[in-house]
Protein backbone atom coordinates (compact mmCIF):
# COMPACT_ATOMS: atom_id res chain seq x y z
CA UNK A 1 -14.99 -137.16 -49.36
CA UNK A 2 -15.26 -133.61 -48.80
CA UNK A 3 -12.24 -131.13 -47.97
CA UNK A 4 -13.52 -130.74 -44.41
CA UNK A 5 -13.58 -134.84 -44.03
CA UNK A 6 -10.29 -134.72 -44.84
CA UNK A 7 -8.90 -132.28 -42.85
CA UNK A 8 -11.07 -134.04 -39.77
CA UNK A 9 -9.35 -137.31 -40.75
CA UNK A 10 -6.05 -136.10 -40.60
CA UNK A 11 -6.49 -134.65 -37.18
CA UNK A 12 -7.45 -137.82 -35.90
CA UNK A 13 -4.64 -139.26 -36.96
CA UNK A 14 -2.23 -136.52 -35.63
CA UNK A 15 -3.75 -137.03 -32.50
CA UNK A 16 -3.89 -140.45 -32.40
CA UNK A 17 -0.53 -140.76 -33.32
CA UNK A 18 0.88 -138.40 -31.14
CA UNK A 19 -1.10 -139.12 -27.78
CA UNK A 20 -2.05 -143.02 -28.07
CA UNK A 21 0.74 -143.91 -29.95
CA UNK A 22 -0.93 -145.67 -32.09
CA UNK A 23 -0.69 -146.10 -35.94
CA UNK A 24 -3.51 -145.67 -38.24
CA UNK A 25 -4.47 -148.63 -40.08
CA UNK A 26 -8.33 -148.43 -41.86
CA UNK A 27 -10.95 -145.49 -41.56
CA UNK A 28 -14.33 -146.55 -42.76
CA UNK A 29 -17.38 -144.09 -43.43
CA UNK A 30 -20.26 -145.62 -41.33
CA UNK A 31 -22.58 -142.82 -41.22
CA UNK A 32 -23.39 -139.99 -43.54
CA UNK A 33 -26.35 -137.81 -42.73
CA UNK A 34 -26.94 -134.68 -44.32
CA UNK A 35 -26.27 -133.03 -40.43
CA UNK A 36 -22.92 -135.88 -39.99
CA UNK A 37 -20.41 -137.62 -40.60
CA UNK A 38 -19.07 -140.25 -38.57
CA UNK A 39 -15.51 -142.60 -39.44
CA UNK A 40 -14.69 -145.65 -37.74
CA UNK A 41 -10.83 -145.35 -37.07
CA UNK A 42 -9.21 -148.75 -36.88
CA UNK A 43 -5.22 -148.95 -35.17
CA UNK A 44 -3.90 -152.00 -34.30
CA UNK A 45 -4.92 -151.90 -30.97
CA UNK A 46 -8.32 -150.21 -30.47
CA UNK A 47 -11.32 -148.97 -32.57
CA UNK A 48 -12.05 -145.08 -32.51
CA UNK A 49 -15.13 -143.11 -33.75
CA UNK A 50 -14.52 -139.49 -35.62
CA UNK A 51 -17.78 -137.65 -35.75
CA UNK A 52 -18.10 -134.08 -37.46
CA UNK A 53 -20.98 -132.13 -37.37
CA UNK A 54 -22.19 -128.58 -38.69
CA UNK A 55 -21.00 -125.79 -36.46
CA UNK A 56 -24.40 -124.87 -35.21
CA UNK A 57 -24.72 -128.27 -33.80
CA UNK A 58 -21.66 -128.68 -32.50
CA UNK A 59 -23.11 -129.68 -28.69
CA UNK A 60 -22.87 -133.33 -28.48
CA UNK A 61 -19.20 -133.30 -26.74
CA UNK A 62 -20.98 -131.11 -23.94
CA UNK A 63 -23.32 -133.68 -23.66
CA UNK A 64 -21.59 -136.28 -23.68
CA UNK A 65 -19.25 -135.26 -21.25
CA UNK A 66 -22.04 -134.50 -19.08
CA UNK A 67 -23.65 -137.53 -19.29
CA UNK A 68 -20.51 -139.56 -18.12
CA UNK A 69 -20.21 -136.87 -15.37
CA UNK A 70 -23.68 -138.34 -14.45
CA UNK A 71 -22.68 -141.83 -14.38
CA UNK A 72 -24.84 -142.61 -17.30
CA UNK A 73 -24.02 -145.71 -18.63
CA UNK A 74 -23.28 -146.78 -22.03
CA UNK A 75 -22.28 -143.36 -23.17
CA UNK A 76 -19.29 -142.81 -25.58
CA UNK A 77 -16.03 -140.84 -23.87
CA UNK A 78 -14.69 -138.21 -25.97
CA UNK A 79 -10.84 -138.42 -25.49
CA UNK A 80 -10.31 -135.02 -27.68
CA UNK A 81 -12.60 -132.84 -29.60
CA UNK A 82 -11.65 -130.04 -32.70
CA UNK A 83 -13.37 -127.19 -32.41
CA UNK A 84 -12.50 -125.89 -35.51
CA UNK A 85 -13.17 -128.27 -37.88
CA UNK A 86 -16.22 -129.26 -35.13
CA UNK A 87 -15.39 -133.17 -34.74
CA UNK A 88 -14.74 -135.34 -31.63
């Protein structure tokens, strides 16, 4: 796990603590691309997904978040994003 993973992880968690409430239990490495990385958070209540990407393609909150602004369905709702360390 890279520096930047970790850094990514630990926001997650600050976040997660601090604005769900909830406590951190498992994360779990479920995709690693050479463009991504993406961690299934586990609490005790609900599962999370942390994805971090290169800067320069750092767009998929936008699109998300326009997508639900569409009414797309089945589309993942980004509750925070980093742009530093560019994860969501």
């Amino acid at each position: 796990m890279s520096q930047r993973e970790r850094a990514a992880l630990q926001w997650v968690s600050q976040y997660l603590i601090s604005h769900k409430k909830f406590s951190i239990f498992n994360y779990q490495k479920v995709v690693h691309t050479s463009y991504s990385v993406v961690y299934k958070v586990t609490t005790g209540e609900e599962v999370f997904y942390l994805k971090q990407t290169p800067e320069a393609l750092f767009i998929e909150p936008k699109i998300l978040d326009f997508l639900n602004k569409q009414g797309c369905k089945n589309v993942p709702e980004v509750i925070s994003e980093n742009n530093a360390l560019c994860c969501f």
